[in-house]
Protein backbone atom coordinates (compact mmCIF):
# COMPACT_ATOMS: atom_id res chain seq x y z
CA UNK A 1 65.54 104.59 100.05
CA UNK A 2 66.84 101.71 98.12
CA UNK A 3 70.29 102.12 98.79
CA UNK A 4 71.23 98.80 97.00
CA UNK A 5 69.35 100.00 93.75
CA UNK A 6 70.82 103.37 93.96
CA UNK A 7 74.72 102.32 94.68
CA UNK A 8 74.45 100.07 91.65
CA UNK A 9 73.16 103.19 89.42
CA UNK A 10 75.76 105.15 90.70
CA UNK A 11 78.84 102.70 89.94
CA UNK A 12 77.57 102.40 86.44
CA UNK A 13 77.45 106.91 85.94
CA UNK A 14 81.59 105.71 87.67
CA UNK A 15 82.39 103.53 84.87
CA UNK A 16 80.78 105.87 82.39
CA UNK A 17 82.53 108.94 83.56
CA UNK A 18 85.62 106.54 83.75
CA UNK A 19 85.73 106.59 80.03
CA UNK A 20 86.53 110.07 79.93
CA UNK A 21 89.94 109.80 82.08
CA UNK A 22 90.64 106.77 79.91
CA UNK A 23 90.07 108.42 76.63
CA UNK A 24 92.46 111.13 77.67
CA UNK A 25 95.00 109.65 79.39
CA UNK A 26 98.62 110.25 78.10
CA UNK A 27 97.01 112.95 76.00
CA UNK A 28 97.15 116.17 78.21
CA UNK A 29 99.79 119.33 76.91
CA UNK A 30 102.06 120.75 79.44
CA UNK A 31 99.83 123.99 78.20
CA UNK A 32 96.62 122.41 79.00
CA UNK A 33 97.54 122.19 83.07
CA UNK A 34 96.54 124.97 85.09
CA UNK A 35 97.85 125.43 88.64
CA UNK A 36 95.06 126.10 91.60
CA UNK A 37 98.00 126.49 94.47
CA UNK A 38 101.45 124.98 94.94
CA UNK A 39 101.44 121.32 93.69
CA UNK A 40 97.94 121.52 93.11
CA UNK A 41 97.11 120.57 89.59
CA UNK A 42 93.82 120.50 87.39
CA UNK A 43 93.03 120.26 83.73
CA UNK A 44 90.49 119.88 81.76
CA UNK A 45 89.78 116.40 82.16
CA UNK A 46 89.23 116.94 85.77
CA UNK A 47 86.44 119.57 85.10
CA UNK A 48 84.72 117.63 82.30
CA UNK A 49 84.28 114.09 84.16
CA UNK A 50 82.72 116.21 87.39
CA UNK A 51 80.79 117.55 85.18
CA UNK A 52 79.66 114.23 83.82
CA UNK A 53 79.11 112.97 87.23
CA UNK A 54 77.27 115.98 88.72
CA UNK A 55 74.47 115.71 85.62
CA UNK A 56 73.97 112.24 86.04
CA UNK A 57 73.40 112.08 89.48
CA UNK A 58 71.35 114.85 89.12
CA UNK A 59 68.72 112.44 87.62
CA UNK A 60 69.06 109.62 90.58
CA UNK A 61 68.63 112.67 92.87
CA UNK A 62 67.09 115.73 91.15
CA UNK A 63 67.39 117.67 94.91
CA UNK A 64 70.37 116.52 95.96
CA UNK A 65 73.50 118.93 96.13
CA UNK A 66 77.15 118.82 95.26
CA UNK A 67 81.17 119.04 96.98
CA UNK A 68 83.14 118.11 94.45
CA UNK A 69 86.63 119.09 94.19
CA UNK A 70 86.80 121.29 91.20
CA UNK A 71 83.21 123.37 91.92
CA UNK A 72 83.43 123.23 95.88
CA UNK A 73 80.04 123.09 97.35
CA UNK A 74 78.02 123.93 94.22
CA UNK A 75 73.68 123.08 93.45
CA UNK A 76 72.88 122.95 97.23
CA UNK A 77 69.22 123.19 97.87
CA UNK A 78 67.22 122.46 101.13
CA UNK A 79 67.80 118.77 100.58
CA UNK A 80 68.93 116.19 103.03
CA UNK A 81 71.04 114.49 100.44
CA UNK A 82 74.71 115.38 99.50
CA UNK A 83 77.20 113.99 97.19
CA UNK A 84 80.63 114.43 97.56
CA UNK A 85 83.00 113.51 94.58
CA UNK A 86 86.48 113.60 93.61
CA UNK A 87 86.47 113.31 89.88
CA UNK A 88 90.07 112.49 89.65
CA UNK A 89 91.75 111.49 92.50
CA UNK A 90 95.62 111.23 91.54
CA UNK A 91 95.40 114.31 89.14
CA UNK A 92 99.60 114.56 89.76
CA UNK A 93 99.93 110.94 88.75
CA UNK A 94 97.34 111.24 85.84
CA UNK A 95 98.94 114.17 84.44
CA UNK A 96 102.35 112.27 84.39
CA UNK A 97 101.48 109.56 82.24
CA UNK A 98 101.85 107.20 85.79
CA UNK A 99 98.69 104.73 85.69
CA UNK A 100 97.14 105.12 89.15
CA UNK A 101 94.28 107.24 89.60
CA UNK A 102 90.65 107.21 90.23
CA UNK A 103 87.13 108.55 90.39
CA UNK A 104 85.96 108.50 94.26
CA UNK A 105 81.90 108.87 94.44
CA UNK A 106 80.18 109.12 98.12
CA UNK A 107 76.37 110.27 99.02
CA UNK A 108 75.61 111.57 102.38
CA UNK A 109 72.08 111.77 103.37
CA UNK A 110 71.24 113.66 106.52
CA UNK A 111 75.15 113.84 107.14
CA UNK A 112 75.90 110.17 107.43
CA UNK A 113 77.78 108.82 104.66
CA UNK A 114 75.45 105.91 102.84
CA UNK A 115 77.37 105.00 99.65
CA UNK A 116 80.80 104.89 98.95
CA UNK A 117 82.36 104.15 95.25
CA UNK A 118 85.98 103.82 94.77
CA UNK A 119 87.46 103.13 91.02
CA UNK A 120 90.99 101.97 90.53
CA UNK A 121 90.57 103.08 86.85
CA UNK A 122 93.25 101.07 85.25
CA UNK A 123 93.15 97.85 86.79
CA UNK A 124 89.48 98.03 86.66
CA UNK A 125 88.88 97.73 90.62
CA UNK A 126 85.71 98.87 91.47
CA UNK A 127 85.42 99.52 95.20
CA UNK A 128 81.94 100.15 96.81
CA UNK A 129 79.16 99.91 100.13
CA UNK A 130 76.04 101.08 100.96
CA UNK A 131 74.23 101.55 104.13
CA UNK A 132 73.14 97.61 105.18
CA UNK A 133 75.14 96.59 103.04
CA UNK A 134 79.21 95.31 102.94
CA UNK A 135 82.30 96.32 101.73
CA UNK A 136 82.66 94.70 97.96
CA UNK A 137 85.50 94.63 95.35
CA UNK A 138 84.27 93.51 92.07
CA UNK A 139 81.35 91.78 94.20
CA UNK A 140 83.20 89.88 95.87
CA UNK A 141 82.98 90.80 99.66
CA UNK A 142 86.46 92.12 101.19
CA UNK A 143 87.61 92.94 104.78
CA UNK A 144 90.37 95.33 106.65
CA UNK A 145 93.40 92.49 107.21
CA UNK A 146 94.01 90.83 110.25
CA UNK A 147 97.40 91.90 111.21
CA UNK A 148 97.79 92.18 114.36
CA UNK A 149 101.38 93.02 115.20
CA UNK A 150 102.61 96.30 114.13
CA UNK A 151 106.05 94.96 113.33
CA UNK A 152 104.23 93.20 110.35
CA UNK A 153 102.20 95.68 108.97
CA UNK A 154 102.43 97.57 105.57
CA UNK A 155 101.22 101.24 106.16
CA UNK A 156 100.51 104.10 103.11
CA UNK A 157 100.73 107.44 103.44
CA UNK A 158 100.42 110.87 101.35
CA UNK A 159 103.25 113.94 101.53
CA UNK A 160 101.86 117.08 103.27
CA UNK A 161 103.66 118.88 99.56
CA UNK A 162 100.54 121.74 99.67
CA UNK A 163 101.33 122.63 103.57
CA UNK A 164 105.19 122.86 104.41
CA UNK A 165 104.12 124.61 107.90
CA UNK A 166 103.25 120.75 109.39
CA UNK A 167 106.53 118.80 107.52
CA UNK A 168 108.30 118.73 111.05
CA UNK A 169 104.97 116.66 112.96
CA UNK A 170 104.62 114.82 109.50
CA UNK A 171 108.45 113.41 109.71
CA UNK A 172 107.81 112.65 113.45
CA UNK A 173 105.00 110.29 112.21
CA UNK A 174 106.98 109.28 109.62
CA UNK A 175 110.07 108.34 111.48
CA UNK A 176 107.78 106.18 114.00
CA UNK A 177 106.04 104.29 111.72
CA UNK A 178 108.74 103.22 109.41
CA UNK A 179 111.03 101.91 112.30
CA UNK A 180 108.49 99.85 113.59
CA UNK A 181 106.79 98.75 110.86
CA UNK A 182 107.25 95.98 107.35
CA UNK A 183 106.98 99.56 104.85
CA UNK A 184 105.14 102.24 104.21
CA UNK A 185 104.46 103.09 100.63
CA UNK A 186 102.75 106.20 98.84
CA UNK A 187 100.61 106.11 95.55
CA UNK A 188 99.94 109.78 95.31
CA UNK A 189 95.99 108.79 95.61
CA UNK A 190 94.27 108.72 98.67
CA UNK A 191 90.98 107.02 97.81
CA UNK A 192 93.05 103.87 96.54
CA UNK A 193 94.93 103.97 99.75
CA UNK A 194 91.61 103.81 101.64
CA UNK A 195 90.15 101.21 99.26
CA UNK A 196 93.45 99.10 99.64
CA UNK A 197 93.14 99.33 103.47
CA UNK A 198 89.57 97.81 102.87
CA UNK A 199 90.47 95.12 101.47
CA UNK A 200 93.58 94.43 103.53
CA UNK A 201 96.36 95.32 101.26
CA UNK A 202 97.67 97.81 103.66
CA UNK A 203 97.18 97.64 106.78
CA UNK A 204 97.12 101.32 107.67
CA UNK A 205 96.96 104.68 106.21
CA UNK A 206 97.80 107.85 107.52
CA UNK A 207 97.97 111.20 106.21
CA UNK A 208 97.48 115.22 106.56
CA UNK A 209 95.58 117.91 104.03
CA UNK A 210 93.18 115.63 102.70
CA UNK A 211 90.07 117.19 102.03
CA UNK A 212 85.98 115.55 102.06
CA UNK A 213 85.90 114.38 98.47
CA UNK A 214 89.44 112.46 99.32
CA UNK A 215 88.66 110.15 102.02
CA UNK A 216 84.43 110.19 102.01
CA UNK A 217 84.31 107.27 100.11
CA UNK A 218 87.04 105.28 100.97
CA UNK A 219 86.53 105.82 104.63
CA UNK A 220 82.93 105.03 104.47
CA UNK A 221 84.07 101.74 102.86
CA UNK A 222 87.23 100.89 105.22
CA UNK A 223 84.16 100.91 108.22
CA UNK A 224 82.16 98.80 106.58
CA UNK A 225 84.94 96.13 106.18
CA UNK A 226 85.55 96.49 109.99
CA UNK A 227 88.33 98.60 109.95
CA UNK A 228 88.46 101.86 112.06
CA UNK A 229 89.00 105.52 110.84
CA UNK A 230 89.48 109.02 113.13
CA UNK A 231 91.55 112.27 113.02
CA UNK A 232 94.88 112.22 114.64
CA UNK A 233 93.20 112.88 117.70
CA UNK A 234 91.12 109.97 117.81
CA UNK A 235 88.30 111.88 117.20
CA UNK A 236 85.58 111.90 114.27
CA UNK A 237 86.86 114.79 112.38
CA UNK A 238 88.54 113.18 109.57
CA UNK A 239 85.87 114.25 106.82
CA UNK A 240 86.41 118.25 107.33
CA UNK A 241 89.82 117.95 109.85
CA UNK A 242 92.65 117.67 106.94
CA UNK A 243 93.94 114.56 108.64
CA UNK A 244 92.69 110.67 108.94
CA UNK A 245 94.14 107.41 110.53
CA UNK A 246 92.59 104.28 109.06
CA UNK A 247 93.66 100.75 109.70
CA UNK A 248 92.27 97.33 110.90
CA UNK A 249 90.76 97.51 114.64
CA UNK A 250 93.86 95.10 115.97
CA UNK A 251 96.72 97.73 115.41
CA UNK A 252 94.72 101.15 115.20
CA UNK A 253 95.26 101.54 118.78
CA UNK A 254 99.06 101.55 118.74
CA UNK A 255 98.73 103.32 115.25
CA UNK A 256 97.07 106.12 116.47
CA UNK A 257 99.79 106.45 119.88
CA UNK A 258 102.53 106.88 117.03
CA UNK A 259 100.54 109.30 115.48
CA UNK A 260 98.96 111.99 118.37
CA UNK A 261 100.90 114.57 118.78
CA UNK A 262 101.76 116.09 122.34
CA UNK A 263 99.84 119.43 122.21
CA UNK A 264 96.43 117.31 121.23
């Protein structure tokens, strides 16, 4: 497969299905927000641009099935390929007029990720990799940063506000990392966080609940700018785990000591 050729397709059925959010944005009714679970919020706008995205990429990969956040795992077939999309990732932030959000795109084949696309909708940032390939922003090559002292580095996170029962080991992590570190700063969009610790705006990332369609993009893309991603553990189960550590290879070490908990 050309997976050059085919990440280029795919950012272009992005920016397409980018005009949808765009179009609506600052337009959505208090009545037209539907709840899925505690601070969990869709709308229509959500349902119609994974729509979009799951017909057009359909026709790059007629047998290729579908996670996406609003369907779940929807269209699988026997196929080896799998794509994995968040159609709006900052939903909360998008629904409150705030203008941060994005569309977060990845294709798996065989279970390894091989494309990642990450759009930072309103300042046009267009985030993307494929398999050979390295991390770009706007096609300009990026990398993870090169900070090496923890002292000086600028982390993100995300609030565990769907799962109160893990607030207590959050806080822990929490209260570590900000006493030792320059900040640590939350957007309310994890794909963005992941993108920005790709191209070395933070530093690190760290946070609990996220699901695939969150971080398979962005995670994809932080490796291919050199930076390293696990669980908590320091183990490979970020995709399916509900937690992820990301962060340039020079401080992940000492990141992921402030973050393992004693009972792993």
């Amino acid at each position: 497969m050309n997976y050059s050729a085919l990440c280029h397709k795919t950012i272009e059925i992005v920016y397409q299905a980018s005009e949808i959010l765009k179009e609506n944005f600052g337009k959505i009714n208090h009545t037209d927000i539907e709840f899925k679970g505690k601070n969990d919020l869709v709308s229509f706008v959500d349902r119609e641009t994974e729509n979009f995205l799951k017909s057009k990429l359909s026709d790059l990969i007629p047998e290729s099935g579908f996670l996406a956040e609003e369907s779940g795992l929807s269209d699988f077939k026997d196929t080896d390929y799998l794509w994995i999309i968040d159609p709006l990732d900052g939903t909360t932030n998008y629904l409150h007029h705030l203008p941060l959000y994005s569309v977060s795109v990845a294709l798996q084949e065989n279970n390894e990720t091989v494309i990642g696309i990450v759009y930072e909708v309103v300042n046009d940032e267009m985030f993307y990799s494929y398999k050979g390939g390295n991390a770009m922003l706007n096609g300009e090559r990026i990398n993870v940063s090169a900070t090496a002292d923890l002292q000086n580095a600028l982390l993100a996170t995300g609030f565990p506000i769907k799962n109160f029962e893990i607030i207590d080991d959050y806080l822990r992590i929490f209260r570590n990392l900000v006493t030792q570190t320059r900040g640590i700063r939350r957007l309310g969009t994890a794909a963005v966080d992941l993108a920005y610790v790709a191209c070395g705006r933070f530093d690190g990332f760290f946070e609990y609940n996220l699901s695939p369609w969150d971080v398979a993009a962005g995670d994809f893309i932080v490796r291919q700018a050199g930076g390293s991603v696990s669980d908590f553990s320091g183990k490979n189960n970020f995709l399916y785990g509900r937690q992820i550590l990301a962060a340039n290879s020079l401080i992940f070490n000492e990141l992921l000591k402030n973050v393992i908990s004693d009972k792993d």
